[in-house]
C-alpha atoms as a PDB file:
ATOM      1  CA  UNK A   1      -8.013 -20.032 -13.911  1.00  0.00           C
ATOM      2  CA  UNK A   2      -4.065 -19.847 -14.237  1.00  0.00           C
ATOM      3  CA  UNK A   3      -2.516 -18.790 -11.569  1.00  0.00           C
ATOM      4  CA  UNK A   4      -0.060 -15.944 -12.355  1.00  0.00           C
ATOM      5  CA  UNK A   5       2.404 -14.540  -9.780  1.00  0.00           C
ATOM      6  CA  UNK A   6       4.261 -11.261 -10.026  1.00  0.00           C
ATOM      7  CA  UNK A   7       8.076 -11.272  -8.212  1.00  0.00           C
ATOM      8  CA  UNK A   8       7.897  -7.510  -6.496  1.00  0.00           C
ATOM      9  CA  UNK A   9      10.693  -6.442  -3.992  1.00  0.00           C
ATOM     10  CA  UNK A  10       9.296  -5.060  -0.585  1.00  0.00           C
ATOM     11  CA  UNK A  11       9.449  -1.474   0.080  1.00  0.00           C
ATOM     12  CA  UNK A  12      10.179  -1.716   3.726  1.00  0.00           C
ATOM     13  CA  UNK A  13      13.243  -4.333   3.379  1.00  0.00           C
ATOM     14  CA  UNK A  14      13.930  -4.596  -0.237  1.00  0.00           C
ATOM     15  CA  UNK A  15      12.991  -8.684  -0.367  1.00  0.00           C
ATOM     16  CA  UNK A  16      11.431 -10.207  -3.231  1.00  0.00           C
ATOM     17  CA  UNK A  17       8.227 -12.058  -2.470  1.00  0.00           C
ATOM     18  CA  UNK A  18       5.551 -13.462  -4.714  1.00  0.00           C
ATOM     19  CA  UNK A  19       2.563 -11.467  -5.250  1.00  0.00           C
ATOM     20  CA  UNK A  20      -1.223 -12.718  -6.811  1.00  0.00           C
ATOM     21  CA  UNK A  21      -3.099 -10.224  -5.539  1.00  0.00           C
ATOM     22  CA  UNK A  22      -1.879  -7.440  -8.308  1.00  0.00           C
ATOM     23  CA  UNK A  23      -2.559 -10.572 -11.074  1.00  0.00           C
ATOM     24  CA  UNK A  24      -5.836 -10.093 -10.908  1.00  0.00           C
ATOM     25  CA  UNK A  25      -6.321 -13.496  -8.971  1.00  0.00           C
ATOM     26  CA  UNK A  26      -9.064 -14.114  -6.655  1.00  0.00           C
ATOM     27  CA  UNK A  27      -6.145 -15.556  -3.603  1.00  0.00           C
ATOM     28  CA  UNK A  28      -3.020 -14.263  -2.230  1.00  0.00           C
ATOM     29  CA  UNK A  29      -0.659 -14.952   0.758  1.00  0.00           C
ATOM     30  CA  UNK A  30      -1.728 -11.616   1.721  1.00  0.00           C
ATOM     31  CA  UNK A  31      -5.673 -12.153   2.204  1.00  0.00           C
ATOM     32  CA  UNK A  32      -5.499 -14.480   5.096  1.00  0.00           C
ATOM     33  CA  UNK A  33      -4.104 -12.044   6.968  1.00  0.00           C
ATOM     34  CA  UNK A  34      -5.926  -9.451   8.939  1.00  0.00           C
ATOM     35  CA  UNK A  35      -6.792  -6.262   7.224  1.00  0.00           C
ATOM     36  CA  UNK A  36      -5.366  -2.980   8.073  1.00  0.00           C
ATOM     37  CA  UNK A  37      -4.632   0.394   6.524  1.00  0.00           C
ATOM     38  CA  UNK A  38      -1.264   1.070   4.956  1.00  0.00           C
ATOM     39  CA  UNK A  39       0.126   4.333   4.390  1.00  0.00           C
ATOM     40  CA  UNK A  40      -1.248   5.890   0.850  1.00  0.00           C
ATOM     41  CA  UNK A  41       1.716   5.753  -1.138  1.00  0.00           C
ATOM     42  CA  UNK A  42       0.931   5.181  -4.793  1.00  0.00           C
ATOM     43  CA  UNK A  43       4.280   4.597  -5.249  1.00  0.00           C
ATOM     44  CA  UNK A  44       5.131   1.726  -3.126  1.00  0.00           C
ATOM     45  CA  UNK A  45       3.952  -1.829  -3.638  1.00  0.00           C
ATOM     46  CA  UNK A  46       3.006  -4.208  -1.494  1.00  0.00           C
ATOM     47  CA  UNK A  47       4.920  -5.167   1.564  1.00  0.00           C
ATOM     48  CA  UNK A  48       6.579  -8.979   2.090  1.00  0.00           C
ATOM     49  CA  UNK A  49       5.487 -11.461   4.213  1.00  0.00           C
ATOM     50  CA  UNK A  50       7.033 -10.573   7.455  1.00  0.00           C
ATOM     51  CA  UNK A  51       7.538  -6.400   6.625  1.00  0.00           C
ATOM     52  CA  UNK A  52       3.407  -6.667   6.598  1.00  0.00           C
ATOM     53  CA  UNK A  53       3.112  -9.216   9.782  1.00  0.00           C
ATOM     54  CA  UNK A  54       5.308  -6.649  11.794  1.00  0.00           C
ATOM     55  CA  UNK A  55       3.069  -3.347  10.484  1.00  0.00           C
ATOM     56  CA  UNK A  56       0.117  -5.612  11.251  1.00  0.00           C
ATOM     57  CA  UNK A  57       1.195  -6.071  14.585  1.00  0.00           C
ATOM     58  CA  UNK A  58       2.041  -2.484  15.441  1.00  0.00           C
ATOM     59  CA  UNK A  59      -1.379  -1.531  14.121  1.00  0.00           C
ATOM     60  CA  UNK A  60      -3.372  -4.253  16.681  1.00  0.00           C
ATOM     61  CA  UNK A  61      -0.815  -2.551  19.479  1.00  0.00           C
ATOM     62  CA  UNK A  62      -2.038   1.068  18.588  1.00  0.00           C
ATOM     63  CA  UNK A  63      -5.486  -0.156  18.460  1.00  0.00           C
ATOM     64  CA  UNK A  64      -5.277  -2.086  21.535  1.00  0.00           C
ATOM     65  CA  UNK A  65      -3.927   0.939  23.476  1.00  0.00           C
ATOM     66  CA  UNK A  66      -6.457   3.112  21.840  1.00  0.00           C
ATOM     67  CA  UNK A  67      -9.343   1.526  23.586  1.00  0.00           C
ATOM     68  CA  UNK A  68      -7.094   1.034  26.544  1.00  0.00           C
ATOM     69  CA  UNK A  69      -7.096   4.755  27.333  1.00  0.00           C
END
């Protein structure tokens, strides 16, 4: 299988990243993160590297002080 990338610019920051998982390949960058839910905007693509670490993050947080309470 040939692995095909797609250059895409973030929608949080504006910085260009490589994307697979929109290539129809079975590995990204992406899926060895965590999953979470992003906001439903069928305009925006993906989000970069760090831009998705940092909502990642501030999802666990939110969680974290859900159960907290």
């Amino acid at each position: 299988m040939s692995r095909h990338t797609e250059t895409t610019r973030c929608p949080e920051c504006g910085a260009a990243f490589e994307c697979l998982a929109h290539c129809g390949a079975n590995t990204c960058w992406c899926l060895e993160l965590p999953r979470v839910p992003l906001p439903a905007d069928p305009e925006a693509s993906c989000l970069c590297p760090a831009c998705l670490r940092t909502h990642i993050a501030k999802v666990q947080a939110g969680a974290e002080a859900q159960t907290q309470k």
